[in-house]
PDB file of N, CA and C in Angstrom:
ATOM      1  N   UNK A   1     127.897 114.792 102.150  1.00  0.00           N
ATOM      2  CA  UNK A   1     126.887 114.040 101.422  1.00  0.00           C
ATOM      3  C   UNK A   1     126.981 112.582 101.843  1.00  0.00           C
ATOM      4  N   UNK A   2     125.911 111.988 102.072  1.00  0.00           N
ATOM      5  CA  UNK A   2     125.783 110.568 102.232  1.00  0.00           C
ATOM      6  C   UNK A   2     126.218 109.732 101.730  1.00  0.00           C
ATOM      7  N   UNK A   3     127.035 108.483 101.532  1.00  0.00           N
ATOM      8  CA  UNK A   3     126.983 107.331 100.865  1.00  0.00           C
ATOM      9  C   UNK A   3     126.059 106.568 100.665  1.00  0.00           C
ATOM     10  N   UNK A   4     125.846 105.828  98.992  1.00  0.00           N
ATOM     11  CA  UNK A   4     124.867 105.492  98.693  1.00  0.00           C
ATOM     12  C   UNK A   4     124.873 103.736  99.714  1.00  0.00           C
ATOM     13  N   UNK A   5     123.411 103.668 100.058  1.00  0.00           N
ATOM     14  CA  UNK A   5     123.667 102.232 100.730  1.00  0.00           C
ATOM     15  C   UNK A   5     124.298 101.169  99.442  1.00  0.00           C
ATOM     16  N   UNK A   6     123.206 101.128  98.669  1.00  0.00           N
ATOM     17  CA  UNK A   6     123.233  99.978  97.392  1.00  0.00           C
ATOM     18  C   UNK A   6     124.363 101.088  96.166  1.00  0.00           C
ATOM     19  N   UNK A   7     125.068  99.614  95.437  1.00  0.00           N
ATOM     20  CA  UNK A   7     125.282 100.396  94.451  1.00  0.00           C
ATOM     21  C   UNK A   7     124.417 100.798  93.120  1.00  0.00           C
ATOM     22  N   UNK A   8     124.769 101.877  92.458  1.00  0.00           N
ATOM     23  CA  UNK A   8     123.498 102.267  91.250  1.00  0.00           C
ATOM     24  C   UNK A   8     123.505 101.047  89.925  1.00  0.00           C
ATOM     25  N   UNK A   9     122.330 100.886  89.802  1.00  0.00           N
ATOM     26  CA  UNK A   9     122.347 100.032  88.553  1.00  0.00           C
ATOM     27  C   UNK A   9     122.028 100.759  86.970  1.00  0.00           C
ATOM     28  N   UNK A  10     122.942 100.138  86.091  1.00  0.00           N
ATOM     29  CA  UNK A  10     123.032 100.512  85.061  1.00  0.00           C
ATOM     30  C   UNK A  10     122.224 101.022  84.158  1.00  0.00           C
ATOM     31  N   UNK A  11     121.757 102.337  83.551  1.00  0.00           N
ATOM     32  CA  UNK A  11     120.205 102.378  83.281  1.00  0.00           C
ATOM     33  C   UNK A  11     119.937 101.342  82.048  1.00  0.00           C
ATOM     34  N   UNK A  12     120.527 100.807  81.559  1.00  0.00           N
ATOM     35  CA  UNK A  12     120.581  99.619  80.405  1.00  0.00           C
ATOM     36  C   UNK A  12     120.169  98.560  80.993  1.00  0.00           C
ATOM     37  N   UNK A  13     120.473  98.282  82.297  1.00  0.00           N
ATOM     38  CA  UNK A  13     119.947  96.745  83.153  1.00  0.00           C
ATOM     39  C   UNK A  13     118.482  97.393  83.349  1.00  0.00           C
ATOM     40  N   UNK A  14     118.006  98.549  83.873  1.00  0.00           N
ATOM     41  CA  UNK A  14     116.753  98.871  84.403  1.00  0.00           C
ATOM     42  C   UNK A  14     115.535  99.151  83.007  1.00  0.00           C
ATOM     43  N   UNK A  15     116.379  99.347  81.807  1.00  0.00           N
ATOM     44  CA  UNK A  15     115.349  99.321  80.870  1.00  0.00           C
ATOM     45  C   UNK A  15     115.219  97.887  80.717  1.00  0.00           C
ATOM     46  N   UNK A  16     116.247  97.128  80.464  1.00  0.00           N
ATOM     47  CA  UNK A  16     115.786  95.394  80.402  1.00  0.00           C
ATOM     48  C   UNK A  16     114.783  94.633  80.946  1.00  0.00           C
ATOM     49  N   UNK A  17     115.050  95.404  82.624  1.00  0.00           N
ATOM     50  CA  UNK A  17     113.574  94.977  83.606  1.00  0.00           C
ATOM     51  C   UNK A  17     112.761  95.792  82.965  1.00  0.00           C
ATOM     52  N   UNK A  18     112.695  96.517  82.436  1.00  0.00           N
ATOM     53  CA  UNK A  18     111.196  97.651  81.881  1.00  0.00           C
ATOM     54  C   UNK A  18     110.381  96.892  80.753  1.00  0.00           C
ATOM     55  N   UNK A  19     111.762  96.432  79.944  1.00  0.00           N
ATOM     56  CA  UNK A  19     110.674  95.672  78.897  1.00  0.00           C
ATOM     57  C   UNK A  19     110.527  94.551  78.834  1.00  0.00           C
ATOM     58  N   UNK A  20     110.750  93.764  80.314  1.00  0.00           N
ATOM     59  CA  UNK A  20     110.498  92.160  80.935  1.00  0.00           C
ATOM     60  C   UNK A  20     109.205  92.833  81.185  1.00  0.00           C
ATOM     61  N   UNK A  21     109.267  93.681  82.316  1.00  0.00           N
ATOM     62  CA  UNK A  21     107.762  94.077  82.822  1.00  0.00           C
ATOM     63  C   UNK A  21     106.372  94.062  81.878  1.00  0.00           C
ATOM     64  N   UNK A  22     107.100  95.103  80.683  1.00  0.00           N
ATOM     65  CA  UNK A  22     105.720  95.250  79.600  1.00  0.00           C
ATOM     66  C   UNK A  22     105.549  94.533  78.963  1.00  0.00           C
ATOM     67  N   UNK A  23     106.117  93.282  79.145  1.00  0.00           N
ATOM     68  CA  UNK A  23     106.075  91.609  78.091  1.00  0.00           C
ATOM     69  C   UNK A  23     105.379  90.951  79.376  1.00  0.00           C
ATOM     70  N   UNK A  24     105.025  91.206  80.034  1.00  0.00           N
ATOM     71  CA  UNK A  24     104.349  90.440  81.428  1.00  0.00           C
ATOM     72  C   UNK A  24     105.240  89.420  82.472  1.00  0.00           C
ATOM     73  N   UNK A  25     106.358  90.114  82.610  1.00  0.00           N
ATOM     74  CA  UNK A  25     107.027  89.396  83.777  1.00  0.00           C
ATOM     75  C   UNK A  25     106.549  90.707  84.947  1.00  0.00           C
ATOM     76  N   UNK A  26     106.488  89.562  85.703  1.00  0.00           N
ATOM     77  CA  UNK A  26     106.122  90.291  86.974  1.00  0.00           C
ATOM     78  C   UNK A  26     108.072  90.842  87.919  1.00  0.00           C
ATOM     79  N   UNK A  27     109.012  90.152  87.430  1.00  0.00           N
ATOM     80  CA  UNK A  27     110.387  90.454  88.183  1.00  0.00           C
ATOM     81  C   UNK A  27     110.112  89.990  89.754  1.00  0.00           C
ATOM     82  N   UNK A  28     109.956  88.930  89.640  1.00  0.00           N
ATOM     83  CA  UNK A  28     109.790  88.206  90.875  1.00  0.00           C
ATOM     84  C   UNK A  28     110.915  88.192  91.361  1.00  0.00           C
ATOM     85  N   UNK A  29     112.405  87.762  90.840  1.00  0.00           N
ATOM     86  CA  UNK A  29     113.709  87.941  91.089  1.00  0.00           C
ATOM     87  C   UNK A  29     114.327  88.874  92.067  1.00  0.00           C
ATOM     88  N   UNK A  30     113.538  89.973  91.794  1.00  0.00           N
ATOM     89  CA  UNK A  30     113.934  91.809  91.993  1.00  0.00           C
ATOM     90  C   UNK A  30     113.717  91.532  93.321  1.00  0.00           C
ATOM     91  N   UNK A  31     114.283  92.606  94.102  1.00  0.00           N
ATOM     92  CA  UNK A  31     113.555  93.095  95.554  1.00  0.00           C
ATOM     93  C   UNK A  31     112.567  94.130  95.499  1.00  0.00           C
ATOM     94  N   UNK A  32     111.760  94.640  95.980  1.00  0.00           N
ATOM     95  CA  UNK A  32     110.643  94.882  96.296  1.00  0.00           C
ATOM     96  C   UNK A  32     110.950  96.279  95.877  1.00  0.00           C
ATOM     97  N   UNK A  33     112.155  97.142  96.388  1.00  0.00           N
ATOM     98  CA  UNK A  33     112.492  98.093  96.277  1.00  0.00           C
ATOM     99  C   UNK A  33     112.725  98.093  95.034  1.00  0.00           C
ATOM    100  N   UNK A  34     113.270  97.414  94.365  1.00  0.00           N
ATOM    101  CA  UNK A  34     113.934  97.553  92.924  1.00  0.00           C
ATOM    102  C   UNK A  34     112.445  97.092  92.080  1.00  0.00           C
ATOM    103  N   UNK A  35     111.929  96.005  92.293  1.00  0.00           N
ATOM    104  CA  UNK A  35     110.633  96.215  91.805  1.00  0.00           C
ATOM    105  C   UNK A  35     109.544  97.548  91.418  1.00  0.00           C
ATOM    106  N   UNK A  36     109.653  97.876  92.376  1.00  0.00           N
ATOM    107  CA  UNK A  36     108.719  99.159  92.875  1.00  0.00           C
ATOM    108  C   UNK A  36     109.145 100.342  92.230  1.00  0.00           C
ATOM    109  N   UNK A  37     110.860 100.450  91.686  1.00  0.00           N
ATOM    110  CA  UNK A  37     111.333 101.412  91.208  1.00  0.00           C
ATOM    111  C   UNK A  37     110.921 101.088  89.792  1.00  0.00           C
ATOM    112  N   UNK A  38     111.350  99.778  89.050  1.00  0.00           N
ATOM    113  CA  UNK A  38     110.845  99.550  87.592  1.00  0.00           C
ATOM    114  C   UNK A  38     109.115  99.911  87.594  1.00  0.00           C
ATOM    115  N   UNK A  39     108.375  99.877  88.406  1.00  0.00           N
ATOM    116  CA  UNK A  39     107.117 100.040  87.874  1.00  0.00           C
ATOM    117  C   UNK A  39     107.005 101.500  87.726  1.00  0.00           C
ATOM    118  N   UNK A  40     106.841 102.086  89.073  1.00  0.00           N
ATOM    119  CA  UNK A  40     107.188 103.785  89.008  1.00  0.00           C
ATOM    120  C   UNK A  40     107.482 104.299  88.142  1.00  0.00           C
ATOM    121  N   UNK A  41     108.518 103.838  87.175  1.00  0.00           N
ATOM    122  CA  UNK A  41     109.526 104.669  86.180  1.00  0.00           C
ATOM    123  C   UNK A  41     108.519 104.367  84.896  1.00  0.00           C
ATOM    124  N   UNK A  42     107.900 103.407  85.077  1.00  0.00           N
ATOM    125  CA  UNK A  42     107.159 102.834  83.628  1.00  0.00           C
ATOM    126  C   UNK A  42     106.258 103.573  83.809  1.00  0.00           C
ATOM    127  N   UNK A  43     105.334 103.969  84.901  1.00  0.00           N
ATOM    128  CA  UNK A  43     104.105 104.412  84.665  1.00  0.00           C
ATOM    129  C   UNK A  43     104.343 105.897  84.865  1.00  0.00           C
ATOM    130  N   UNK A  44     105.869 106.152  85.171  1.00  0.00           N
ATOM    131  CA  UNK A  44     105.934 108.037  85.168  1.00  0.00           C
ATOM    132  C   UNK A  44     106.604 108.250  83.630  1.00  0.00           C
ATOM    133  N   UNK A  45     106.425 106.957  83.179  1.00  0.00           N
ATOM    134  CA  UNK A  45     106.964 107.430  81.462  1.00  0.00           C
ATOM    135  C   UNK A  45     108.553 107.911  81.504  1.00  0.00           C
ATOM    136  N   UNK A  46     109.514 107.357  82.010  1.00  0.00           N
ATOM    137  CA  UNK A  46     110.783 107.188  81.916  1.00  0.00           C
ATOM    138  C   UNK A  46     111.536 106.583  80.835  1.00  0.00           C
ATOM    139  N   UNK A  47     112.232 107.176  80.085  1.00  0.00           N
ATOM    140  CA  UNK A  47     113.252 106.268  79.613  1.00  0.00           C
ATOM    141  C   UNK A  47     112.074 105.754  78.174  1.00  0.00           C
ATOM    142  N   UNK A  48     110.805 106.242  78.113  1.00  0.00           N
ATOM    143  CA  UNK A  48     109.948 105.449  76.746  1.00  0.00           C
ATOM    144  C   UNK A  48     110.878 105.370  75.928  1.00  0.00           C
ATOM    145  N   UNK A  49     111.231 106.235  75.309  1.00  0.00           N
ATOM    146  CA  UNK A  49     111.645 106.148  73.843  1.00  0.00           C
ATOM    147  C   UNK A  49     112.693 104.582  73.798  1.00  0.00           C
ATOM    148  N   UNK A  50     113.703 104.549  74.937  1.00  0.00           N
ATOM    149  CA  UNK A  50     114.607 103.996  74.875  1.00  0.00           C
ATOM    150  C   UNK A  50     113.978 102.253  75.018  1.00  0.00           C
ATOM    151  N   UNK A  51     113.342 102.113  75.635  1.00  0.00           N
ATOM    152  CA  UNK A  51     112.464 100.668  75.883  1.00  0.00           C
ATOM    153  C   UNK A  51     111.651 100.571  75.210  1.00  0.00           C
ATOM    154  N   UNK A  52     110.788 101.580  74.328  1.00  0.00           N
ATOM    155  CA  UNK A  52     110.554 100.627  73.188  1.00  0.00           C
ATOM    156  C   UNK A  52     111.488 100.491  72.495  1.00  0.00           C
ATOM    157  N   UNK A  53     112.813 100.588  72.172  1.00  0.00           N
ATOM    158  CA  UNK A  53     113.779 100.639  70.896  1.00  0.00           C
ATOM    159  C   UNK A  53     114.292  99.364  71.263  1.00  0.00           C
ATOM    160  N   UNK A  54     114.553  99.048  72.654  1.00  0.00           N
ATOM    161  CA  UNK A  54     115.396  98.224  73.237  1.00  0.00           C
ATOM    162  C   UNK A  54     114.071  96.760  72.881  1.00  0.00           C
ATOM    163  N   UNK A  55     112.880  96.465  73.760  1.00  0.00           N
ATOM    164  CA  UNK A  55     112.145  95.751  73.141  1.00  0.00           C
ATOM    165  C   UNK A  55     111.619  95.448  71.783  1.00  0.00           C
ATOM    166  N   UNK A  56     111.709  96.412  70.910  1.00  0.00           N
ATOM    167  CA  UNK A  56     111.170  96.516  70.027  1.00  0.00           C
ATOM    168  C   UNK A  56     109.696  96.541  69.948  1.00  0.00           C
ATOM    169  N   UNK A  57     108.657  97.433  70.763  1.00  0.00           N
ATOM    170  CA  UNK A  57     107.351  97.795  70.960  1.00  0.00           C
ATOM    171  C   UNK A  57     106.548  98.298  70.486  1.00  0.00           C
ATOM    172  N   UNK A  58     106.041  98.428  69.814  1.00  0.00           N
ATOM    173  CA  UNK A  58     104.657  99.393  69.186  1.00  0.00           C
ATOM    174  C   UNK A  58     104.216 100.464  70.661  1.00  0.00           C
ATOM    175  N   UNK A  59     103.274 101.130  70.263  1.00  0.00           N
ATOM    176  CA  UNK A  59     102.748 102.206  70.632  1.00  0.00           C
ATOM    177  C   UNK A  59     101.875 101.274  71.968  1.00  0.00           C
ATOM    178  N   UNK A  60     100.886 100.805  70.987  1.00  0.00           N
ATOM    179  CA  UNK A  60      99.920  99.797  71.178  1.00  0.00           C
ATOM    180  C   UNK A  60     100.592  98.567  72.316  1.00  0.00           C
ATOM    181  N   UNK A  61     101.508  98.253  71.955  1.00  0.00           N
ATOM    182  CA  UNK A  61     101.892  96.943  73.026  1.00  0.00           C
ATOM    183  C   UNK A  61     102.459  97.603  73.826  1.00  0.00           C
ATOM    184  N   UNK A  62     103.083  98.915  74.257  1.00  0.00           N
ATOM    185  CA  UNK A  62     103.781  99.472  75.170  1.00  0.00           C
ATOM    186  C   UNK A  62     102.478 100.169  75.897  1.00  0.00           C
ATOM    187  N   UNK A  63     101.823 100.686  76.082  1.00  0.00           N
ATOM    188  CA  UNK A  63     100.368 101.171  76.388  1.00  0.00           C
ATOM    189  C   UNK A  63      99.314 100.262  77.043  1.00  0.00           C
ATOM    190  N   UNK A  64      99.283  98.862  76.332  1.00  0.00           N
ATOM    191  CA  UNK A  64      98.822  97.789  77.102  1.00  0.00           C
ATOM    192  C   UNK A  64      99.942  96.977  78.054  1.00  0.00           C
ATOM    193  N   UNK A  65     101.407  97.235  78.147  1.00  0.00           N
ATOM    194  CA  UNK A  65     101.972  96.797  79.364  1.00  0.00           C
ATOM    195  C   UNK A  65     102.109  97.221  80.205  1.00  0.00           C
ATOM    196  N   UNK A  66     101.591  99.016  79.910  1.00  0.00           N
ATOM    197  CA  UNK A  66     102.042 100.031  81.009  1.00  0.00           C
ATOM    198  C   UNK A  66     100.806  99.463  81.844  1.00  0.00           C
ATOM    199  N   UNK A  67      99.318  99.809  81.062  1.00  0.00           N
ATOM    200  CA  UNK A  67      98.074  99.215  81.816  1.00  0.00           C
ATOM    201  C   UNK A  67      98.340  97.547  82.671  1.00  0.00           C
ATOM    202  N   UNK A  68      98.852  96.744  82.444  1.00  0.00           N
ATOM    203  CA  UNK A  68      99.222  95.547  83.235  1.00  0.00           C
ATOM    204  C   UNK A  68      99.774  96.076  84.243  1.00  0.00           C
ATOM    205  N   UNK A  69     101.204  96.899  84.442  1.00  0.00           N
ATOM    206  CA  UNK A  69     101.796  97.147  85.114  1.00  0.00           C
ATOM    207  C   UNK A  69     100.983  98.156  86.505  1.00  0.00           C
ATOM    208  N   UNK A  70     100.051  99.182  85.924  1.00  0.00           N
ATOM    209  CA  UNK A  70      99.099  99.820  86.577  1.00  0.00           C
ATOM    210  C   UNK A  70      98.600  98.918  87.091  1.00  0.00           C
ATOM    211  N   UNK A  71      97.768  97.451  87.078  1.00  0.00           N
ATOM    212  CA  UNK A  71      97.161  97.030  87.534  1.00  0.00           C
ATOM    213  C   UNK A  71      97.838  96.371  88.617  1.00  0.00           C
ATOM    214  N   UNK A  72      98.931  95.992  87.763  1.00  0.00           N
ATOM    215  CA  UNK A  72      99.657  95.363  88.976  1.00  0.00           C
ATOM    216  C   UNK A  72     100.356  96.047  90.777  1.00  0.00           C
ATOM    217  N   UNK A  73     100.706  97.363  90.431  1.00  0.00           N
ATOM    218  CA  UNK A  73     101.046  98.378  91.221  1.00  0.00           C
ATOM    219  C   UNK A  73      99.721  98.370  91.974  1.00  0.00           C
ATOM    220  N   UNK A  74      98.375  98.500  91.646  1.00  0.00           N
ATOM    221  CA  UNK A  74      97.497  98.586  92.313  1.00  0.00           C
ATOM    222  C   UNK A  74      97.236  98.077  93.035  1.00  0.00           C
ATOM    223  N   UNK A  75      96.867  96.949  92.899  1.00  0.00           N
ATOM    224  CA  UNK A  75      97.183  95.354  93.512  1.00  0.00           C
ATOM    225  C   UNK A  75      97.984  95.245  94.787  1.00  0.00           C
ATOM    226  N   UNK A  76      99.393  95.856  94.233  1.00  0.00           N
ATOM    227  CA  UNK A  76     100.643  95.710  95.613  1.00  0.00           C
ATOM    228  C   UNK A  76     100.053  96.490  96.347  1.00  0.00           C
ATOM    229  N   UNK A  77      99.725  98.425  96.170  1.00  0.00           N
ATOM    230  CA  UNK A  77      99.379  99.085  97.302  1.00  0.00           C
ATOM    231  C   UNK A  77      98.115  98.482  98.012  1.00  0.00           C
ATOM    232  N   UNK A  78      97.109  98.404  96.961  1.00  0.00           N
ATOM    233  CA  UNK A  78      96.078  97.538  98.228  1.00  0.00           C
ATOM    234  C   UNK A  78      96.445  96.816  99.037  1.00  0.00           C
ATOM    235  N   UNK A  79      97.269  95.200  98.749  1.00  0.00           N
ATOM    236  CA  UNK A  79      97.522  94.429  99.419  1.00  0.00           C
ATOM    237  C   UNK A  79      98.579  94.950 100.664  1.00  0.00           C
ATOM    238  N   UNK A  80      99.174  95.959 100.671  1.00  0.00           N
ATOM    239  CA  UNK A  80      99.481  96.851 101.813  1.00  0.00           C
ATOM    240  C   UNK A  80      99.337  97.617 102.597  1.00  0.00           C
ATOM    241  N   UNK A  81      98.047  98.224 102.074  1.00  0.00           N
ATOM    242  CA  UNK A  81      97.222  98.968 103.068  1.00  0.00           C
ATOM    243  C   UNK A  81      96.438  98.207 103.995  1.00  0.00           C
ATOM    244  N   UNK A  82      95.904  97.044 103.056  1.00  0.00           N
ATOM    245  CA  UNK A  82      95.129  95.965 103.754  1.00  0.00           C
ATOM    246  C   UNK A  82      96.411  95.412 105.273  1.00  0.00           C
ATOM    247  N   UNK A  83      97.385  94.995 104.884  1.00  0.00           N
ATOM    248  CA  UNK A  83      98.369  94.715 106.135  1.00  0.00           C
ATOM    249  C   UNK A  83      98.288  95.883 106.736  1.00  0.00           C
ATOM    250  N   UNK A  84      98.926  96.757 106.393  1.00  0.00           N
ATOM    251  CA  UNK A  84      98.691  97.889 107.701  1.00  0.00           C
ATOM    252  C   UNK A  84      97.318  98.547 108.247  1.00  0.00           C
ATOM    253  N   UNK A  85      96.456  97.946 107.419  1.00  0.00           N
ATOM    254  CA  UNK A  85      95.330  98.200 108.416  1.00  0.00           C
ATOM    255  C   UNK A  85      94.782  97.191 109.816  1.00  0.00           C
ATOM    256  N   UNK A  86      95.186  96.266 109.425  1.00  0.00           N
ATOM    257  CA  UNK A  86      95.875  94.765 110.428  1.00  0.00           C
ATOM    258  C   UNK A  86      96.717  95.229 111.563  1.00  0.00           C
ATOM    259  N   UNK A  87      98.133  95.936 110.746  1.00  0.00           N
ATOM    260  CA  UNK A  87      98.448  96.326 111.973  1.00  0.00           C
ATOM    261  C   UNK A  87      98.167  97.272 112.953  1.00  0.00           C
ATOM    262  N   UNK A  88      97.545  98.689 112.307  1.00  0.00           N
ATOM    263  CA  UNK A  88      97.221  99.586 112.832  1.00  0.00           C
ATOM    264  C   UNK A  88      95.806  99.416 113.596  1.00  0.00           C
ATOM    265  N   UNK A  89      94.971  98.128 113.066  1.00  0.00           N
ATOM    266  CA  UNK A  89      93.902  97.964 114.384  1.00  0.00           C
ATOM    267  C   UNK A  89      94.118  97.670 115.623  1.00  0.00           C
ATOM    268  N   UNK A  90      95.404  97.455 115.932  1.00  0.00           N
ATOM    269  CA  UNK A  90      95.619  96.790 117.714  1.00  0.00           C
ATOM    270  C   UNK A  90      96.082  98.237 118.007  1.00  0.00           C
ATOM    271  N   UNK A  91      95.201  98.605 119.230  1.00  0.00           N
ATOM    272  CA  UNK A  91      95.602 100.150 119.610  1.00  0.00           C
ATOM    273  C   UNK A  91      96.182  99.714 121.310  1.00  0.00           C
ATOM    274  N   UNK A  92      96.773 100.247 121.920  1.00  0.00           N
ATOM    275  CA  UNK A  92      97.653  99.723 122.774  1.00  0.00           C
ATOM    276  C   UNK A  92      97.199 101.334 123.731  1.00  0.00           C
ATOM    277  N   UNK A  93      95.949 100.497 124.779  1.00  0.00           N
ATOM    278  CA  UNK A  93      95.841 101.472 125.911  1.00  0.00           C
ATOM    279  C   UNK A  93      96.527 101.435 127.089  1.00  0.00           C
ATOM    280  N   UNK A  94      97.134 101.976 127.584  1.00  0.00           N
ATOM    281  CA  UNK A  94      97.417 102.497 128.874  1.00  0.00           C
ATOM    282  C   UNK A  94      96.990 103.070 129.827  1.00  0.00           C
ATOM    283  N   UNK A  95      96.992 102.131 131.062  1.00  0.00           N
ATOM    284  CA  UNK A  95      96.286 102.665 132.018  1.00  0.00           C
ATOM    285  C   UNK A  95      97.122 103.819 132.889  1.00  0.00           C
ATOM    286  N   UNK A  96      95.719 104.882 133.223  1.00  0.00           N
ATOM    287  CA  UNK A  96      95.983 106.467 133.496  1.00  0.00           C
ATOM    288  C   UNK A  96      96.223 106.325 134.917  1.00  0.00           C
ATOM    289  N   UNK A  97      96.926 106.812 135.675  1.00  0.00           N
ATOM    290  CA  UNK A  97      97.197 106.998 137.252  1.00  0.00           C
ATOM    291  C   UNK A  97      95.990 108.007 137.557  1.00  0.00           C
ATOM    292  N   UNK A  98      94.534 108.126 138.308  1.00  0.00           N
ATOM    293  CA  UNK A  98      93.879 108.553 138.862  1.00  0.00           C
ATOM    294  C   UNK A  98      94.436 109.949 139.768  1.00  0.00           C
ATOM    295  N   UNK A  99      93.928 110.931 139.060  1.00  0.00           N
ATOM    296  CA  UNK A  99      94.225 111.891 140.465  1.00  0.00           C
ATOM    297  C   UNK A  99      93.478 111.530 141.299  1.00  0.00           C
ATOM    298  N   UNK A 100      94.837 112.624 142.305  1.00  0.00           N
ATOM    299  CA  UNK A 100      94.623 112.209 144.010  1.00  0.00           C
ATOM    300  C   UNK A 100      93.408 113.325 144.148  1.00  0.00           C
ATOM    301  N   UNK A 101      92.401 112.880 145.415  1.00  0.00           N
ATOM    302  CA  UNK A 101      91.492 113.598 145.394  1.00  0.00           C
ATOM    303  C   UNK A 101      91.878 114.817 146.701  1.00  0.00           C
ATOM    304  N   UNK A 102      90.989 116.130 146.076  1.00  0.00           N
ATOM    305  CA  UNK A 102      91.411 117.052 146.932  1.00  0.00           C
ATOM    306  C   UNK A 102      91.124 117.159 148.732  1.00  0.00           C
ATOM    307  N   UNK A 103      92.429 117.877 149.171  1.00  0.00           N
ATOM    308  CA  UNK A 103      92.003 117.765 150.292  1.00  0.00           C
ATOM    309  C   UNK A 103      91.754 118.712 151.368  1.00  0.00           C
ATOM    310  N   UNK A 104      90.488 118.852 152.249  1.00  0.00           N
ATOM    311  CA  UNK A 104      89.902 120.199 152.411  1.00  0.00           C
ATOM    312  C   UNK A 104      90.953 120.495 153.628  1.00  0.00           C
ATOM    313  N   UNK A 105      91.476 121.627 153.786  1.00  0.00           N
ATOM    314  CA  UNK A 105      92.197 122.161 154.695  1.00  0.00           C
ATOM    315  C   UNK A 105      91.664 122.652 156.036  1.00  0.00           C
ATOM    316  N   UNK A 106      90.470 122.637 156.145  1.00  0.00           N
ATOM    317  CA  UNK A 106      89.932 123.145 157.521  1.00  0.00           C
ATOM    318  C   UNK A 106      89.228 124.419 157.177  1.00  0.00           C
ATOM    319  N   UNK A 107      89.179 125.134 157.795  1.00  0.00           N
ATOM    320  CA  UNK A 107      88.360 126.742 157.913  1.00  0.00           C
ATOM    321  C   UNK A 107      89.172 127.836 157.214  1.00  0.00           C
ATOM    322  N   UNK A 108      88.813 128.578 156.168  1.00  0.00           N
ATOM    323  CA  UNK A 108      89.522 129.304 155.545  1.00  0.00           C
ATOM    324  C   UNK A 108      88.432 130.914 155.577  1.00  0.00           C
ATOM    325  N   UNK A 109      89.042 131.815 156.318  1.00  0.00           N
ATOM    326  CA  UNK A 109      88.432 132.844 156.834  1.00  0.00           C
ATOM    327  C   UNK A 109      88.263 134.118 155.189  1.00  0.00           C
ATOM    328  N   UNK A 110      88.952 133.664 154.605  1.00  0.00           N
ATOM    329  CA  UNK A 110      89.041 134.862 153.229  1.00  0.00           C
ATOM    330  C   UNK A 110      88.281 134.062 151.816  1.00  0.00           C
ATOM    331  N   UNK A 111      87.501 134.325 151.723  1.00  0.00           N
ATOM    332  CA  UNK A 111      86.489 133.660 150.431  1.00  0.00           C
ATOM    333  C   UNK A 111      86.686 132.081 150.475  1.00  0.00           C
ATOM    334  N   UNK A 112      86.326 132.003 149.907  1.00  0.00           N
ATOM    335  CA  UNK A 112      85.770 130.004 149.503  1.00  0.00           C
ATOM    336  C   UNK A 112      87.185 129.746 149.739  1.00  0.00           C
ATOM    337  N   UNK A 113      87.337 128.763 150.577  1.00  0.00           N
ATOM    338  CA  UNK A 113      88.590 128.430 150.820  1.00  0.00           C
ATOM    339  C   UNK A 113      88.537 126.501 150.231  1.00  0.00           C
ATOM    340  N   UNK A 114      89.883 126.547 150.481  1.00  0.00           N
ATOM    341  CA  UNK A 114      90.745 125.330 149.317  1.00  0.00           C
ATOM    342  C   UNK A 114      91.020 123.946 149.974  1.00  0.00           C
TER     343      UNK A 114
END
């Protein structure tokens, strides 16, 4: 089995970022990866019960941060498709070596000769 690259973070630190997120921090701090994991988990409904207990949230205010957070996720994938569509427009042709053209052998006495 593999070793993990990063070490695991505490699921008590990752609900903290959960209910920074649904209070409207964006976790600018975070890396992208770790970002990307707090939103995921919010909008696959991870860990609810425990982040609202930990924030102290209503139904209602946890429902309108998940929707921020949706919007915000949206936002990131666009703004990344948009780059890789940037990158993926430079198409990189290569020029083809021309076949050699054929060459007639002279008189060929047995059908269409080559």
């Amino acid at each position: 089995m593999a070793k993990q690259q990063h070490p695991r973070t505490p699921p008590d630190v990752v609900d903290g970022w959960r209910v920074r997120a649904l209070r409207g921090d964006r976790l600018g701090e975070l890396s992208d990866r770790q970002r990307e994991w707090v939103w995921r988990s919010l909008l696959k409904g991870v860990r609810r019960a425990e982040t609202m207990a930990l924030g102290g949230l209503s139904d209602d205010q946890y429902e309108r941060g998940v929707a921020r957070v949706r919007r915000w996720y949206a936002e990131r994938i666009k703004a990344f498709k948009a780059q890789r569509a940037k990158v993926d427009a430079v198409v990189v042709v290569r020029p083809v070596k021309p076949l050699p053209k054929r060459k007639r052998r002279g008189i060929w006495f047995f059908g269409q000769g080559g």
